[in-house]
Protein backbone atom coordinates (compact mmCIF):
# COMPACT_ATOMS: atom_id res chain seq x y z
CA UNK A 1 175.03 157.98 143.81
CA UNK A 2 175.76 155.14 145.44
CA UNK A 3 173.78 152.25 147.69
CA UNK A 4 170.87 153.28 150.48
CA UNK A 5 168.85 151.19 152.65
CA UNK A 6 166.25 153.00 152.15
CA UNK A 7 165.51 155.54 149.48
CA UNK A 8 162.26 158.16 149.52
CA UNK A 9 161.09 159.63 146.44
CA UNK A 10 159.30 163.23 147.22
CA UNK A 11 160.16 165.20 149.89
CA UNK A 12 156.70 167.04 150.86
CA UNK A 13 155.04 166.04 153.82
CA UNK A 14 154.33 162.64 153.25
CA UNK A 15 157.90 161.63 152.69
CA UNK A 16 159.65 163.81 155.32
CA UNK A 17 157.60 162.22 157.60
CA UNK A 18 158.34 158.79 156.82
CA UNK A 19 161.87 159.56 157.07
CA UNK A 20 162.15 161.02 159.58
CA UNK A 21 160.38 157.81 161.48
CA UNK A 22 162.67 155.22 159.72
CA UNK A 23 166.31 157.81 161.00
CA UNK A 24 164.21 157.63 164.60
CA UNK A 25 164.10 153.72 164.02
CA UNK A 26 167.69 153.82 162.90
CA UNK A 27 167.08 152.99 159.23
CA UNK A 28 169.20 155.12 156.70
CA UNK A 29 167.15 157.19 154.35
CA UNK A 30 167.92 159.61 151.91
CA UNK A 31 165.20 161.70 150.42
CA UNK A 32 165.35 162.70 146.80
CA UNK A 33 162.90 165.86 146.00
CA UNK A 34 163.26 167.40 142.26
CA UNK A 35 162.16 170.69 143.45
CA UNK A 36 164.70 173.14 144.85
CA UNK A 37 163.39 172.57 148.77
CA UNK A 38 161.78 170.31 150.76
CA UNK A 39 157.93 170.36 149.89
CA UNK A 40 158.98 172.48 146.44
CA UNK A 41 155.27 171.48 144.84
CA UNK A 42 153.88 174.03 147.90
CA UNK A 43 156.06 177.21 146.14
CA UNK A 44 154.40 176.16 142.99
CA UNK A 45 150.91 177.35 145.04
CA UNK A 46 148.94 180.81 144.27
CA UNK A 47 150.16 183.38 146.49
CA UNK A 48 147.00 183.54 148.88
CA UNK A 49 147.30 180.10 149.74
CA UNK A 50 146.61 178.84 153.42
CA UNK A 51 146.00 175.38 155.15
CA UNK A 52 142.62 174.62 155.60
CA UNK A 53 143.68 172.55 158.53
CA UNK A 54 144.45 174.59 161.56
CA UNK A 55 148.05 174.46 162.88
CA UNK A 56 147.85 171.99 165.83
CA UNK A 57 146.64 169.82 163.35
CA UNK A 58 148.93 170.03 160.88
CA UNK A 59 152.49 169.54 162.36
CA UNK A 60 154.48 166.07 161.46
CA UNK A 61 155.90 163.56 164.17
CA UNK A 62 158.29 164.94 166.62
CA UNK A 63 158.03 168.69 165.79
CA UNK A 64 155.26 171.28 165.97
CA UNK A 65 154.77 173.88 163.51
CA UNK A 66 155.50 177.30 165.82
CA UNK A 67 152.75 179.38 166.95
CA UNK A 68 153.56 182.35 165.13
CA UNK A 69 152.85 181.19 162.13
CA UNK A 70 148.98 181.22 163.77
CA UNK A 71 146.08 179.30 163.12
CA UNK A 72 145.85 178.84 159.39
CA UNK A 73 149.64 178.67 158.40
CA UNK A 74 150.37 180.28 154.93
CA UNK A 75 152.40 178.87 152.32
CA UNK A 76 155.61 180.31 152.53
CA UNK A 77 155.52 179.74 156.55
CA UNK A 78 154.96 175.45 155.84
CA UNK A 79 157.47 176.13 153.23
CA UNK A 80 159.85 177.29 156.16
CA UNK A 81 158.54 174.67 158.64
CA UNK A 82 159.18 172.01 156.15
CA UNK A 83 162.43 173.42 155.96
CA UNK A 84 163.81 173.73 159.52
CA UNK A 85 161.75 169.68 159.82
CA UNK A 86 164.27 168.44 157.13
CA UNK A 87 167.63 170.05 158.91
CA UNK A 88 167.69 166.68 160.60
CA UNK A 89 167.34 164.95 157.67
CA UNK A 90 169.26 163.18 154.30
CA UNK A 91 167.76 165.70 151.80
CA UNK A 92 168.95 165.94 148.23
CA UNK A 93 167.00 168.76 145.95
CA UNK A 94 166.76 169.04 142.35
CA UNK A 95 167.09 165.65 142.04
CA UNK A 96 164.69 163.98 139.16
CA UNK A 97 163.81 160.06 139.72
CA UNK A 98 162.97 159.28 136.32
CA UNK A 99 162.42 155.60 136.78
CA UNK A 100 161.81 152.99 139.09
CA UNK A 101 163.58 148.80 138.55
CA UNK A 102 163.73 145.90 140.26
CA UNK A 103 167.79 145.25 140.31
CA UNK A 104 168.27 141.70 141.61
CA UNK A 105 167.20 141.83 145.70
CA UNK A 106 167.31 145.90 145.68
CA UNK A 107 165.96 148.59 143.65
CA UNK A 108 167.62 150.62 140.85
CA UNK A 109 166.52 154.57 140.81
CA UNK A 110 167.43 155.99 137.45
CA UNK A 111 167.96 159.95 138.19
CA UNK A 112 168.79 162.73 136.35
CA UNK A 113 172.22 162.61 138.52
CA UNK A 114 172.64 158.95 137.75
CA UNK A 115 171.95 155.75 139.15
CA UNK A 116 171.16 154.65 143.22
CA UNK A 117 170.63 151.19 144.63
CA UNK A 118 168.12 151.03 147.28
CA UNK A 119 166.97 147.61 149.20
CA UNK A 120 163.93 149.31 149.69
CA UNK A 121 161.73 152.43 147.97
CA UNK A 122 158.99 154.69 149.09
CA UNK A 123 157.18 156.55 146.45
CA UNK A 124 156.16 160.05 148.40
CA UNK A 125 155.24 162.01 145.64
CA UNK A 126 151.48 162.03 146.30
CA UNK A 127 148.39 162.22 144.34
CA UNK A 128 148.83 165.87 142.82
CA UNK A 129 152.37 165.52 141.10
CA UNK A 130 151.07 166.03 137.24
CA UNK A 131 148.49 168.83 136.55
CA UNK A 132 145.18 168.11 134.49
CA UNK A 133 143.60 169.87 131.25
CA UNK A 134 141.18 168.48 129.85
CA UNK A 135 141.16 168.56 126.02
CA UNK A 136 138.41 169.87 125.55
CA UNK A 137 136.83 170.23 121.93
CA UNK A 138 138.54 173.31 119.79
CA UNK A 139 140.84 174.19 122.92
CA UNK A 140 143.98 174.29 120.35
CA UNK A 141 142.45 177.09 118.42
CA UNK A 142 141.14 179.03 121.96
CA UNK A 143 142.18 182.47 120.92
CA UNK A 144 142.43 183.72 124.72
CA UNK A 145 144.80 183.31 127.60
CA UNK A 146 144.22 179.58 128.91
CA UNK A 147 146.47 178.22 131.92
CA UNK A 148 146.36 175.42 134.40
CA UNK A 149 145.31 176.57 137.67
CA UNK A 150 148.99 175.51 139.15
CA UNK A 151 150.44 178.31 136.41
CA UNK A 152 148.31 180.98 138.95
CA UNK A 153 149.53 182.90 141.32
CA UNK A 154 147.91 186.40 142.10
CA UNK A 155 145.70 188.48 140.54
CA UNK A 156 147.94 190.86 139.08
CA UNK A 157 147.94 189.51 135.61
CA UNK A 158 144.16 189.36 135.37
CA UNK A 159 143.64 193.21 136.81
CA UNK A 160 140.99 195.12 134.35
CA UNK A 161 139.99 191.71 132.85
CA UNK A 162 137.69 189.19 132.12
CA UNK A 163 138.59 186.02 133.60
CA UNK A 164 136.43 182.61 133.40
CA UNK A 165 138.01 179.74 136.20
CA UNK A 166 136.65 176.26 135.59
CA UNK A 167 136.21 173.55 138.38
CA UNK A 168 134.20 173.83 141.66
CA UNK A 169 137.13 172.83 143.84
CA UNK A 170 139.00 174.73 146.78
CA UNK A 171 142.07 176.20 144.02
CA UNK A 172 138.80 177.41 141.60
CA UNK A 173 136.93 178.90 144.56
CA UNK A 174 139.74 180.97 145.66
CA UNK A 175 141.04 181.69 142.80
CA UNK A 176 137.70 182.78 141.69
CA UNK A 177 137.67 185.01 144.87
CA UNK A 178 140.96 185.93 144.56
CA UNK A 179 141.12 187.71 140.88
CA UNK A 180 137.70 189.51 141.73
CA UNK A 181 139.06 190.88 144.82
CA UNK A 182 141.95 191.67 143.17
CA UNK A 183 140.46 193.73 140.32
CA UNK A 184 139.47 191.81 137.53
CA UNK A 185 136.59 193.27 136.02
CA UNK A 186 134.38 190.17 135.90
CA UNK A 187 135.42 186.80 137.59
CA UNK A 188 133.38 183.62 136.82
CA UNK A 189 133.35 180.19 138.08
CA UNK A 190 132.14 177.38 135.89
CA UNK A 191 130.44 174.63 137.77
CA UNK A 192 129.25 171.34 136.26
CA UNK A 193 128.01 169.49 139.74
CA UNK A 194 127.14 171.96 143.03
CA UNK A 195 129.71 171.52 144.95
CA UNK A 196 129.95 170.44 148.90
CA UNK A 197 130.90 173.68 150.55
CA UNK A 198 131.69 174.20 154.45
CA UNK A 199 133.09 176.76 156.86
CA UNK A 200 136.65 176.29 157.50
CA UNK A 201 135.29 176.50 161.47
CA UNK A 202 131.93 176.41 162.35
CA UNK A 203 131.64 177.91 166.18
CA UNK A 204 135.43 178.06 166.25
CA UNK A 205 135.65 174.34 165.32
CA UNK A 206 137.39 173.33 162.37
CA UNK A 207 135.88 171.48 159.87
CA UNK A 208 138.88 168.94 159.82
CA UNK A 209 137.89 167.64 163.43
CA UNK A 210 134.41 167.21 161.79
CA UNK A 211 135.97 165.58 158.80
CA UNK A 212 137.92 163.22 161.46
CA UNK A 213 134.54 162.89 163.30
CA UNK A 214 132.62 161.13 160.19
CA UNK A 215 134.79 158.23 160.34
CA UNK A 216 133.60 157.32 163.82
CA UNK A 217 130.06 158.11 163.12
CA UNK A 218 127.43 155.38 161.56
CA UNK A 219 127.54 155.80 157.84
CA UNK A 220 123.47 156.23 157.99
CA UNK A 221 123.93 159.38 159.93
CA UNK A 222 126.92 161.52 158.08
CA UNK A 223 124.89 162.66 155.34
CA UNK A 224 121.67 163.48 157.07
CA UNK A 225 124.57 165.24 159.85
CA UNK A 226 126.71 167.42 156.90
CA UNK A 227 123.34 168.67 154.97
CA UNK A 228 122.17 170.21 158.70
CA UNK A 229 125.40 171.73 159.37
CA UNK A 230 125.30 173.11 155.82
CA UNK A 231 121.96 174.45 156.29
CA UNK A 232 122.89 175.95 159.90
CA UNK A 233 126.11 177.38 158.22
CA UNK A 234 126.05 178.31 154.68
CA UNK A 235 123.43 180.38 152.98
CA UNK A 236 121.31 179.25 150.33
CA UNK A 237 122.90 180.24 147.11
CA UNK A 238 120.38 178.97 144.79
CA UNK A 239 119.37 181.87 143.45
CA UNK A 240 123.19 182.34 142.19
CA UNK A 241 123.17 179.26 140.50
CA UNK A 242 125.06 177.38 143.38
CA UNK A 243 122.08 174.98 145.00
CA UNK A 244 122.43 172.39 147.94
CA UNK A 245 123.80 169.54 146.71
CA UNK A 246 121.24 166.19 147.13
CA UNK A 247 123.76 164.39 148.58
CA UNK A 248 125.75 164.68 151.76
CA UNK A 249 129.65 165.21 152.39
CA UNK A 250 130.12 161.20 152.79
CA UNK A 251 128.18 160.26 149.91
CA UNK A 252 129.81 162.39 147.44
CA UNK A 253 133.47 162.20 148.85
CA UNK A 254 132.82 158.18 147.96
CA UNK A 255 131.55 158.78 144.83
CA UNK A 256 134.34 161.78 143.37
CA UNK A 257 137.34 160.90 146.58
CA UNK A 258 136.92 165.44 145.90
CA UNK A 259 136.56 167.17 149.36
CA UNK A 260 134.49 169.45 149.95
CA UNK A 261 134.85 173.47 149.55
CA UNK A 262 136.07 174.95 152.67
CA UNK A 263 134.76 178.71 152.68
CA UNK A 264 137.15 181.06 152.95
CA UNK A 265 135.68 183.78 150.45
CA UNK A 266 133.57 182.42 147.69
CA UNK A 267 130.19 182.22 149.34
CA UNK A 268 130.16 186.07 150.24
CA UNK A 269 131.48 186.66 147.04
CA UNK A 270 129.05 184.95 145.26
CA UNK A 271 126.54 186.18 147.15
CA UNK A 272 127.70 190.19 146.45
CA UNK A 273 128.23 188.58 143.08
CA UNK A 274 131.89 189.31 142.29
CA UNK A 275 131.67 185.89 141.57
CA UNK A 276 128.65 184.46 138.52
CA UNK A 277 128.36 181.25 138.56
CA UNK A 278 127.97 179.39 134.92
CA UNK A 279 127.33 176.36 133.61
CA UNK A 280 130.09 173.81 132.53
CA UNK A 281 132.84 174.38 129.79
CA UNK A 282 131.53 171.99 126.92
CA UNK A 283 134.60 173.31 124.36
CA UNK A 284 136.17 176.34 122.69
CA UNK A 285 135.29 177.97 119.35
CA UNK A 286 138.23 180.55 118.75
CA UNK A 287 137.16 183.51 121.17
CA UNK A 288 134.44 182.16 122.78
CA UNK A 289 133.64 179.63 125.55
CA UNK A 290 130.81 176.90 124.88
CA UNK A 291 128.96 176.00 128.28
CA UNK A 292 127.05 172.83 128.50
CA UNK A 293 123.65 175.12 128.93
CA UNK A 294 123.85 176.12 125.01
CA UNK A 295 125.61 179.44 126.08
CA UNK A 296 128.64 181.58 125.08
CA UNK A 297 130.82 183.87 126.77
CA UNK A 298 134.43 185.45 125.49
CA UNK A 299 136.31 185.97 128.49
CA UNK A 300 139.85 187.35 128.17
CA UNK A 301 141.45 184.41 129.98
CA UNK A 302 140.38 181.17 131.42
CA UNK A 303 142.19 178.91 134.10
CA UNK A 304 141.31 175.50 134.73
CA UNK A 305 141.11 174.33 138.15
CA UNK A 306 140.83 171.01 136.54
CA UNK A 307 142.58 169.39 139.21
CA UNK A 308 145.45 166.74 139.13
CA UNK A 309 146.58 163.54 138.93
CA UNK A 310 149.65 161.01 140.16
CA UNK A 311 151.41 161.34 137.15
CA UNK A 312 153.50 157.90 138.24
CA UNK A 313 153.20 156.13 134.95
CA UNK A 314 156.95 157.10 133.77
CA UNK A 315 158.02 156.10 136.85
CA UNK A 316 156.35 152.79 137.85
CA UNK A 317 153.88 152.64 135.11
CA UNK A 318 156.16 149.31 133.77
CA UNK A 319 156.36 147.58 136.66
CA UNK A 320 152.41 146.52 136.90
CA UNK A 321 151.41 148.37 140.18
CA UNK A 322 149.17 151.00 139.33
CA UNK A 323 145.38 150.89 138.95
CA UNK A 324 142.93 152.09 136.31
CA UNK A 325 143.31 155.62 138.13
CA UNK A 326 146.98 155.85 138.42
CA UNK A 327 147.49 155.25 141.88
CA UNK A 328 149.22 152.56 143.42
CA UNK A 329 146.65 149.13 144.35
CA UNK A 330 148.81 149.38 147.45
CA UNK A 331 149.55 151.84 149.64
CA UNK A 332 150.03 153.49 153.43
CA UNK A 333 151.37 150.70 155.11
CA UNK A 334 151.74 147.38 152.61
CA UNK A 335 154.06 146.92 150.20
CA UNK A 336 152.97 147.03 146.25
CA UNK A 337 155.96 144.56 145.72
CA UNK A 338 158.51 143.25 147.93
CA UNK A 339 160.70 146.41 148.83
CA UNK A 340 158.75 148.92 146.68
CA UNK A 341 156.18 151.47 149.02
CA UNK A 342 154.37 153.93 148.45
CA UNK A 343 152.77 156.71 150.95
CA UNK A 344 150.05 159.67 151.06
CA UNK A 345 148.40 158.22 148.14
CA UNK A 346 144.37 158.23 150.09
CA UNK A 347 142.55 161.35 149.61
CA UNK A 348 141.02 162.01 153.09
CA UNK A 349 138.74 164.11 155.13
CA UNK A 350 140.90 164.10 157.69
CA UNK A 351 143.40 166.81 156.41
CA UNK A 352 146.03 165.79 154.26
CA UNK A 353 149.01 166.70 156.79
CA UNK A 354 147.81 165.13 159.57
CA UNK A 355 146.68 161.59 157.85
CA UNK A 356 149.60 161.90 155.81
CA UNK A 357 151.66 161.21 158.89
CA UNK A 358 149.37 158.56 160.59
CA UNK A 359 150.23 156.54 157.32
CA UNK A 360 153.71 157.79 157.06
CA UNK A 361 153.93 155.70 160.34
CA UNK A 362 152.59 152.93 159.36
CA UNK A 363 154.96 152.27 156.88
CA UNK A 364 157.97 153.37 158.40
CA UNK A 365 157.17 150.81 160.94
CA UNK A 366 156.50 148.20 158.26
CA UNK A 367 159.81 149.06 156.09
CA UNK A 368 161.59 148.99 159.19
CA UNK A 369 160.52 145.79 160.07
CA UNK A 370 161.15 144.18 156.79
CA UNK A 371 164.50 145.53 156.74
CA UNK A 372 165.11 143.77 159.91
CA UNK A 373 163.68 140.48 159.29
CA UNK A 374 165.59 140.17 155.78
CA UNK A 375 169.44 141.16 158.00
């Protein structure tokens, strides 16, 4: 495949950002994505899927995302943005980079369509690429349908039946919404910690500008701040097994790096009770689920919104720059080694698309720079 300046592994956001600042600072750059499109893992998305982050908010450097798409842009419209942003761009889908080496002063990338030199490589991948289950005891012998959440993708499947989701997180609270709207007969959500949960605009402001506001704010007064606005904004759902968390958004985004809920179903649904809350999955015992509160229940199916991880191990795992969670010790702006970058890696508050960018600059800048200093 030949020699780059610059190679980018992952073409979502994160990466066709970043190249698309290098080709405006005259670096070469040739993204390699092993999905069929720019921002592929998106397709992979249930069907209901929208951004969270409104569209003004959302676009990457140098080209907005158009105003039909309107405020919350769905999935196959940023499929179609990301699309038309990449026309200007050295794109190569279905490409797998298997592995990452240091070859001399450049890089080796061992693909599945053989090998490219690189003096310099951005991982873009992000912190989502592998999906999570958690082997949980006797879930071999589960004698029920059991998928990752990223296997979902409408309710049609579920229609007339009993369906447990497991994890308190945005995918389990609309799926969890989604499969009772869309006729399941019962739809449970198993939570083990209450979740943070906030409107996705509060007085027509989006809670991504509040997200971007906490930053600025004294740490002393973010908490005290998101438990008001939660009070002001979202009912109490105690009495359906959801209570107010103790602490506020800061304190627990520190402690889990999860964001929080942004409501766009579950708390009316929980509240009419198409969605039960239960308690958290503790294993599996053939037909039956085993909650942490002693109980049993025998749904029909179960999907884990479990969540994800980096999944970089097989790629960089060997070369001694990932930490005890799997992400990079380096990242968003300074290199891990000399020549070897990775970007998006920072779970935020800020909205992924937008932050993603802000550090997609930074280390264009910084790879651009190197590459000029080392000419």
């Amino acid at each position: 495949m030949g020699t780059r300046e610059v190679a980018i592994v992952g073409a979502g956001s994160a990466g066709l950002a970043t190249g698309a600042l290098l080709r405006r600072a005259g670096v070469d750059a040739l993204l390699l994505e092993a999905g069929p499109e720019p921002g592929a893992a998106w397709r992979g998305r249930y069907d209901r899927l929208h951004l969270h982050t409104p569209r003004l908010l959302s676009g990457l450097p140098g080209l907005r995302i158009p105003r039909r798409y309107g405020r919350w842009v769905s999935r196959d419209d940023l499929l179609a943005y990301f699309g038309q942003y990449a026309r200007e761009l050295d794109v190569r889908t279905n490409v797998h980079v298997e592995r990452i080496e240091r070859d001399g002063d450049s890089w080796r990338l061992d693909t599945d369509q053989g090998p490219l030199q690189a003096q310099a490589v951005i991982v873009a991948t992000g912190y989502n690429g592998a999906s999570f289950l958690p082997d949980w005891p006797g879930r071999e012998g589960f004698t029920g349908e059991l998928i990752h959440s990223s296997a979902y993708r409408n309710p049609a499947q579920f229609r007339g039946r009993d369906v447990l989701v497991v994890g308190a997180g945005n995918s389990g609270a609309e799926i969890a919404t989604d499969v009772a709207e869309g006729g399941a007969v019962r739809s449970r959500l198993s939570v083990r910690t209450p979740p943070q949960i906030v409107r996705r605009a509060t007085a027509g402001i989006p809670a991504q500008l509040i997200g971007m506001a906490i930053r600025h704010l004294p740490p002393d007064w973010v908490d005290p701040v998101s438990k008001t606005l939660r009070k002001l904004s979202i009912p109490d759902l105690s009495a359906q097994g959801l209570p107010r968390p103790e602490q506020g958004v800061r304190s627990a985004f520190l402690a889990t790096g999860t964001t929080p809920i942004l409501d766009v179903g579950i708390v009316a649904a929980v509240r009419r009770g198409l969605v039960e809350i239960v308690a958290a999955v503790d294993g599996f015992d053939r037909g039956e689920v085993l909650l942490v509160d002693g109980s049993r229940i025998d749904p029909d199916a179960v999907i884990a919104a479990t969540g994800f991880r980096a999944g970089l191990e097989s790629l960089v795992g060997h070369l001694g720059v990932l930490g005890a969670s799997g992400l990079p010790t380096h990242t968003d702006g300074e290199p891990v080694l000399p020549g070897l970058w990775f970007v998006g890696f920072v779970p935020t508050l800020g909205g992924q698309l937008r932050e993603g960018s802000i550090a997609a600059a930074r280390v264009a800048a910084a790879v651009a720079a190197s590459l000029r200093a080392a000419a």
